[in-house]
Protein backbone atom coordinates (compact mmCIF):
# COMPACT_ATOMS: atom_id res chain seq x y z
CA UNK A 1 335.08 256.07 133.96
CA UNK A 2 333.07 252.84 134.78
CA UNK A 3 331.93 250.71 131.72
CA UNK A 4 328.02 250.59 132.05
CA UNK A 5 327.33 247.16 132.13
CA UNK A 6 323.98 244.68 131.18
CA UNK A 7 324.06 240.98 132.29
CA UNK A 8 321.64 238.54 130.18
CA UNK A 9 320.37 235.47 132.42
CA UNK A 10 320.61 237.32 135.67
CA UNK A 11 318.69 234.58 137.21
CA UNK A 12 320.88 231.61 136.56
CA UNK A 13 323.96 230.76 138.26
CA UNK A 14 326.24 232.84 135.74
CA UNK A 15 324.14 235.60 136.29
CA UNK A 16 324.45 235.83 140.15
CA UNK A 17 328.51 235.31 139.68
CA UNK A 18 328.51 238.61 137.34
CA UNK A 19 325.85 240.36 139.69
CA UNK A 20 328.12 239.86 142.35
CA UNK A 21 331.39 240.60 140.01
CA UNK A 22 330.27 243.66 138.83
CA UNK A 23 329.25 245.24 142.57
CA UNK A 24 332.58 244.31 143.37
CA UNK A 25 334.71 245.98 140.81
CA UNK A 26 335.43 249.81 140.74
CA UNK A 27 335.54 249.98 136.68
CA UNK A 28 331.68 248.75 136.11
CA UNK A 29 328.03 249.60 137.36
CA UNK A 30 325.17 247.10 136.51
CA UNK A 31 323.26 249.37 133.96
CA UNK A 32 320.53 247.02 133.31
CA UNK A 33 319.61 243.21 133.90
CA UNK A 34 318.31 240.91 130.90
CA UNK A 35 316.15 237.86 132.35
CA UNK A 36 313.51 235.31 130.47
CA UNK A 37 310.17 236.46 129.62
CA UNK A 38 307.75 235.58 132.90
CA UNK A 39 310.77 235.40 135.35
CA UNK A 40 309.66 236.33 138.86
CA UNK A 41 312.64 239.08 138.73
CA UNK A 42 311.38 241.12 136.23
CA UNK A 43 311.02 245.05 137.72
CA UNK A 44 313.18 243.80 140.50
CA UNK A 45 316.73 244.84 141.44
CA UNK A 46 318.91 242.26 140.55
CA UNK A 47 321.29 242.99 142.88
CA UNK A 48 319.11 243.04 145.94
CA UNK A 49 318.23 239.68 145.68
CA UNK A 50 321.62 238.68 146.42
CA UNK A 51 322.60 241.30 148.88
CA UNK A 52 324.22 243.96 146.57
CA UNK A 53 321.61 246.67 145.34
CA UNK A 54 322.17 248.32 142.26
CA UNK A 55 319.50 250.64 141.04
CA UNK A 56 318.96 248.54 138.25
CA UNK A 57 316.31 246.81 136.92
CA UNK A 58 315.65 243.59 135.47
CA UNK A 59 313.86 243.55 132.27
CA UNK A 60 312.91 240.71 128.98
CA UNK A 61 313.46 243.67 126.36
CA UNK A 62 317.29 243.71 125.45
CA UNK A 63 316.66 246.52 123.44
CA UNK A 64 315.68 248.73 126.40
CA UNK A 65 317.98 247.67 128.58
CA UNK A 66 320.82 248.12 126.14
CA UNK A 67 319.90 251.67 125.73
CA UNK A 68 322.65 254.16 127.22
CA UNK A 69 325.05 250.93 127.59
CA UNK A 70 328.50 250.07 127.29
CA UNK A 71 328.77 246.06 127.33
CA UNK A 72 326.29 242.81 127.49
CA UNK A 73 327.76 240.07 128.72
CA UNK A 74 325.43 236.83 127.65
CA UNK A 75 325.94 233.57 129.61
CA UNK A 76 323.10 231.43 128.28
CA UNK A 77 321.53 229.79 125.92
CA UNK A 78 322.17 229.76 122.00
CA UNK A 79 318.84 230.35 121.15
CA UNK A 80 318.56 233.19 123.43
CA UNK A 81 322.34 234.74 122.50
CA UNK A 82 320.92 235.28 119.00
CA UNK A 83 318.52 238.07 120.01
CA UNK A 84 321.26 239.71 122.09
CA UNK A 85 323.40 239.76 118.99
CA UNK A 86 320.75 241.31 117.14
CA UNK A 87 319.71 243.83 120.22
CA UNK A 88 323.47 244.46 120.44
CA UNK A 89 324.01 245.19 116.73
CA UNK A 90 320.86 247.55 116.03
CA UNK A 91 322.25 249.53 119.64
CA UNK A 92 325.70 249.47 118.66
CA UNK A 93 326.93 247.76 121.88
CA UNK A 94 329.92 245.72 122.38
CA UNK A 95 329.24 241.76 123.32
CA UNK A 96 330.60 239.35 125.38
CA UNK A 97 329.71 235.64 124.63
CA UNK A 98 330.53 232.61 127.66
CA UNK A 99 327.31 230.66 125.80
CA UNK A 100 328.76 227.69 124.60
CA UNK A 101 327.10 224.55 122.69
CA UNK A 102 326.85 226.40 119.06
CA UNK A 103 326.37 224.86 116.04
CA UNK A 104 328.45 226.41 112.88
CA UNK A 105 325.57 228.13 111.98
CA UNK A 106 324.78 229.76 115.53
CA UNK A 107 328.64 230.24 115.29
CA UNK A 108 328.49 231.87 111.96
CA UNK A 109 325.59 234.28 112.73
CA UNK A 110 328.29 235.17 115.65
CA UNK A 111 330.52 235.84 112.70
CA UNK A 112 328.71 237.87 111.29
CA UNK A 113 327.70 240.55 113.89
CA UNK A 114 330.88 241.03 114.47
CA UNK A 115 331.59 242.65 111.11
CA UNK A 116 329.20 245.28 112.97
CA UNK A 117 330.47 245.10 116.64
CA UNK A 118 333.31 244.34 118.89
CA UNK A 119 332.42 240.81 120.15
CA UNK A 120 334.90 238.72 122.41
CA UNK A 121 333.55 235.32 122.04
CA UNK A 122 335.45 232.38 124.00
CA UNK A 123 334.70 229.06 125.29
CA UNK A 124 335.89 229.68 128.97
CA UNK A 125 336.43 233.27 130.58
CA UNK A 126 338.82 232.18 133.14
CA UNK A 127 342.33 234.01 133.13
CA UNK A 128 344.08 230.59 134.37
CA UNK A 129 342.06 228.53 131.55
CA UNK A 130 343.12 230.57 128.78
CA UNK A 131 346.59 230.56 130.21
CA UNK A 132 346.23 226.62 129.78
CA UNK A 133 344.95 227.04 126.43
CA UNK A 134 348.46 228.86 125.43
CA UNK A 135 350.56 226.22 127.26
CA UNK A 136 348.96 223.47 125.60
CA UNK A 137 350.17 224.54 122.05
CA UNK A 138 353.45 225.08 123.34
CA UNK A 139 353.23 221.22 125.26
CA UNK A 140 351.81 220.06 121.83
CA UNK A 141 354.31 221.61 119.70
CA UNK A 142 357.62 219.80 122.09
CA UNK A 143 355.10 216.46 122.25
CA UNK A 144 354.44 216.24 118.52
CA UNK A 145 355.89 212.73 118.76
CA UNK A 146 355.24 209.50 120.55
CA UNK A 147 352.44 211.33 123.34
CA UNK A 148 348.48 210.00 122.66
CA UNK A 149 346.28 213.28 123.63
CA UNK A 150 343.46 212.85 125.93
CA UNK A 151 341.36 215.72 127.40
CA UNK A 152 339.78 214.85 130.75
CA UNK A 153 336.34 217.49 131.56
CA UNK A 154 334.16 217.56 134.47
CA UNK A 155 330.93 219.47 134.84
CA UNK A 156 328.23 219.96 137.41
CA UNK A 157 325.10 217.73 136.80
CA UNK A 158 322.78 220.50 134.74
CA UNK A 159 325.21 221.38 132.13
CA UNK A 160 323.84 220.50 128.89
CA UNK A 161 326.24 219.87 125.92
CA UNK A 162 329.20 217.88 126.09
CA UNK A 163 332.27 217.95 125.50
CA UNK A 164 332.57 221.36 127.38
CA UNK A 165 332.86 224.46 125.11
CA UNK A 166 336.19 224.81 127.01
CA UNK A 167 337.65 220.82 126.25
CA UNK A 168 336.82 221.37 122.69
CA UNK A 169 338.77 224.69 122.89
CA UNK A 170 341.94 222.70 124.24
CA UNK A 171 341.62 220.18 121.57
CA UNK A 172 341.49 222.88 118.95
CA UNK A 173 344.48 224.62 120.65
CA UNK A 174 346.62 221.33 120.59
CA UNK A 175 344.96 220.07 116.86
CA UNK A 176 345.85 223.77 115.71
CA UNK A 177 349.69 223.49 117.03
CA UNK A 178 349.94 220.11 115.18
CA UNK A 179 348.48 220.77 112.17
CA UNK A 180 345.29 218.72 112.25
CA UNK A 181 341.71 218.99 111.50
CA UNK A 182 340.04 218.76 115.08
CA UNK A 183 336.67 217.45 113.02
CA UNK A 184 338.87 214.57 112.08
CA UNK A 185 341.18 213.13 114.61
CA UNK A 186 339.03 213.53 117.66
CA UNK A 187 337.19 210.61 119.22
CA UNK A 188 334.64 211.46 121.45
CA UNK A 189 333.45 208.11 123.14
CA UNK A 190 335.05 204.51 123.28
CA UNK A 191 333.10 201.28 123.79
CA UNK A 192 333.41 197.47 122.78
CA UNK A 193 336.39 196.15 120.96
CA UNK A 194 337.93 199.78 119.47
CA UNK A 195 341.16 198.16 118.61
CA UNK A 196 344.76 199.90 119.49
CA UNK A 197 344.65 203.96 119.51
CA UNK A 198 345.02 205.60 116.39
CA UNK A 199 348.53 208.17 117.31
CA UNK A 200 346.84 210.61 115.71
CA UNK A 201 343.75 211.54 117.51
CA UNK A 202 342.87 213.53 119.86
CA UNK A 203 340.65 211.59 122.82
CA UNK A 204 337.52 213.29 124.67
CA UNK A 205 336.17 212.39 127.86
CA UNK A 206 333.30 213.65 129.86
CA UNK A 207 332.12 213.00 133.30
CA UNK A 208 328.70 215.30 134.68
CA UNK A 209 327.83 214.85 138.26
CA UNK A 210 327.05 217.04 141.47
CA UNK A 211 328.39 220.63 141.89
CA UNK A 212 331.38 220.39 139.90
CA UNK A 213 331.99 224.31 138.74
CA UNK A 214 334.50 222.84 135.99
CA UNK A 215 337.70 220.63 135.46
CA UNK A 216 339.69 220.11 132.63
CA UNK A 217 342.79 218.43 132.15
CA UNK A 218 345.06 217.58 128.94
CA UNK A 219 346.71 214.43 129.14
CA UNK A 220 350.14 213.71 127.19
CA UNK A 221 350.85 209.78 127.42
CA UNK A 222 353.85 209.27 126.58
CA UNK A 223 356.45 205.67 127.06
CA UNK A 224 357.43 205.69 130.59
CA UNK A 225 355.29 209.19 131.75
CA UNK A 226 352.86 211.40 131.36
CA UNK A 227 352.45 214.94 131.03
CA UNK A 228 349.22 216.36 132.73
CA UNK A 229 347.96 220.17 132.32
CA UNK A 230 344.78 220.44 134.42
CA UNK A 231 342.76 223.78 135.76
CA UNK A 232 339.61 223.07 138.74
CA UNK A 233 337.33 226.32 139.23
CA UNK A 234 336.25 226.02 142.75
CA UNK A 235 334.40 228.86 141.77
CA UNK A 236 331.92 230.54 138.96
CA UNK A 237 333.79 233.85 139.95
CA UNK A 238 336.60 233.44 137.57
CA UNK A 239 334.75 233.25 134.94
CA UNK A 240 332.43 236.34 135.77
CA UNK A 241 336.05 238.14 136.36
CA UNK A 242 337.12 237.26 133.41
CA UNK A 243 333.94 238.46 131.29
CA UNK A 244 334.60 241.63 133.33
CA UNK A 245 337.92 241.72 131.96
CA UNK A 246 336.94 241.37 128.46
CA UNK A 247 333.85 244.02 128.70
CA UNK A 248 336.23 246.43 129.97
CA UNK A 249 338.77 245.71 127.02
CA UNK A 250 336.33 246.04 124.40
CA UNK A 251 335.49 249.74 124.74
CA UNK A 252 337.10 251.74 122.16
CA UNK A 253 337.74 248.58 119.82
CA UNK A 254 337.00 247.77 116.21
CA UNK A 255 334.19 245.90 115.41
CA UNK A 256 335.64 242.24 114.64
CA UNK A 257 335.38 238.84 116.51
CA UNK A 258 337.59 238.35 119.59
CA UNK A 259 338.45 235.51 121.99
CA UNK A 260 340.56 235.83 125.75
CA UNK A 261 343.74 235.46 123.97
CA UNK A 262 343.41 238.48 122.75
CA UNK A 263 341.91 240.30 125.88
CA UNK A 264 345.02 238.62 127.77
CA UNK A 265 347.36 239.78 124.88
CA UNK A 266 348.31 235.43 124.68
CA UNK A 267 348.80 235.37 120.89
C-alpha cells in the first residue's frame, strides 16, 4: 500500500528534492502539492516541471489538498508550518516538520498538535545526521572531562537562521549527555578580548556562503588531540529520503510528538 503523500513548498529547493523522492520510491504517490498563494505553479503538475509527472496538482488550500491523504511533509517557513499544523489537525493527517528556526512558542504550538496527531518533528532528516546525533552523546559521555566542545556548521548563502536547526540539535545532544542547560553554556559568537574558554560551554560557529547543501562537525579539543565527528550532504536528497522515511513510519501511530531517533529506533 503506498502512503498518499502532500509536499508543502513544492517550489523551493526542498520541495523539488521530495518531488523527485517521492517519484522515486515504490511506498509513496504525490497526492497533492502545497505552494504560496500567487505561485506560478498553482493548477500545475508539480512533477512535470521537473521531469516526473504525477497527476497531481499544486494548490494554496492545505485543507483541500490534505483531503483523502496520508502524510504532509512541510519544509518551510514557521509562519507558514502553523497553518499546516492546523490543516493537518482539523483533517486528521500525520505531519512531518524539516522547518527549522522556531521560537518556543512556534515550538510549543508544535507541542500542542501533537496531542491531536502523529508529528515527527526534527532538526535534520538525514539518516547519517541523526546517526551523528547518537554518537555524539556517546563521544560526550567518554569526553566529559578535559575536551572544550565546538560545533562547526556550514550552509548555502540563502539560509536564514543561524546556528542551523541541526548544530543546535548536536549541542542539545552533547549538553543533554552532560547534564547541562544548552540555554546556558553555549556561546554563540566570539569577538575582542573574551578571555580564556569557560570548560563548560558549548561553542557555535557559523559560516553561510555559495551552494553549500550542509556541514556540520562536533569538535572535541582535548590536550594533545582532537576528536572530530563531521557529516557533508552533497545532496538535498537525504534529507527528502529521510522525510520519506518518517512519513512512511508514522501511519498507524499515536498521536504524540516524534523526532528521527525514534523513526530510526536510535533511543
Amino acid at each position: 500500500m503506498r502512503v498518499h503523500t502532500v509536499i508543502a513548498g513544492v517550489s523551493g529547493r526542498m520541495g523539488r528534492a521530495l518531488i523527485e523522492a517521492v517519484a522515486a520510491d515504490p511506498a509513496c504517490t504525490l497526492h497533492a502539492a502545497i505552494d504560496r498563494p500567487g505561485s506560478p505553479l498553482i493548477g500545475q503538475d508539480p512533477g512535470a516541471a521537473f521531469g516526473v509527472p504525477s497527476g497531481a496538482q499544486v494548490t494554496d488550500q492545505p485543507a483541500a489538498a490534505l483531503a483523502g491523504a496520508q502524510a504532509l511533509i512541510d519544509f518551510t517557513r514557521p509562519e507558514a508550518t502553523y497553518a499546516y499544523l492546523d490543516a493537518c489537525v482539523a483533517a486528521g493527517v500525520p505531519l512531518v516538520i524539516g522547518t527549522t528556526g522556531f521560537d518556543e512558542a512556534g515550538k510549543a504550538r508544535i507541542v500542542a498538535a501533537a496531542q491531536q496527531i502523529p508529528v515527527v518533528f526534527a532538526p535534520n532528516m538525514s539518516v547519517g545526521v541523526n546517526l551523528l546525533m547518537k554518537l555524539a552523546e556517546t563521544a560526550a559521555q567518554v569526553l566529559a572531562e578535559g575536551y572544550d566542545i565546538e560545533i562547526v556548521e556550514a550552509h548555502h548563502r540563502h539560509k536564514v537562521d543561524a546556528p542551523s536547526g541541526t548544530a543546535l540539535g548536536l549541542g542539545q545532544a552533547v549538553a543533554r549527555a552532560l547534564g547541562r542547560d544548552l540555554a546556558k553554556c553555549a556561546v554563540y559568537g566570539r569577538e575582542g578580548v573574551t578571555g580564556e574558554r569557560d570548560p563548560d560551554t558549548i561553542g557555535f560557529a557559523t559560516v553561510r556562503g555559495g551552494d553549500i547543501v550542509g556541514d556540520h562537525t562536533l569538535l572535541f579539543a582535548g590536550v594533545g588531540e582532537r576528536i572530530e565527528l563531521t557529516h557533508k550532504a552533497s545532496s538535498r536528497a537525504t534529507f527528502a529520503q529521510g522525510a520519506l522515511r518518517a512519513a512512511k513510519w508514522l501511519q498507524g501511530r499515536a498521536p504524540g510528538l516524534y523526532d528521527m531517533r525514534d523513526v530510526l529506533n536510535l533511543k
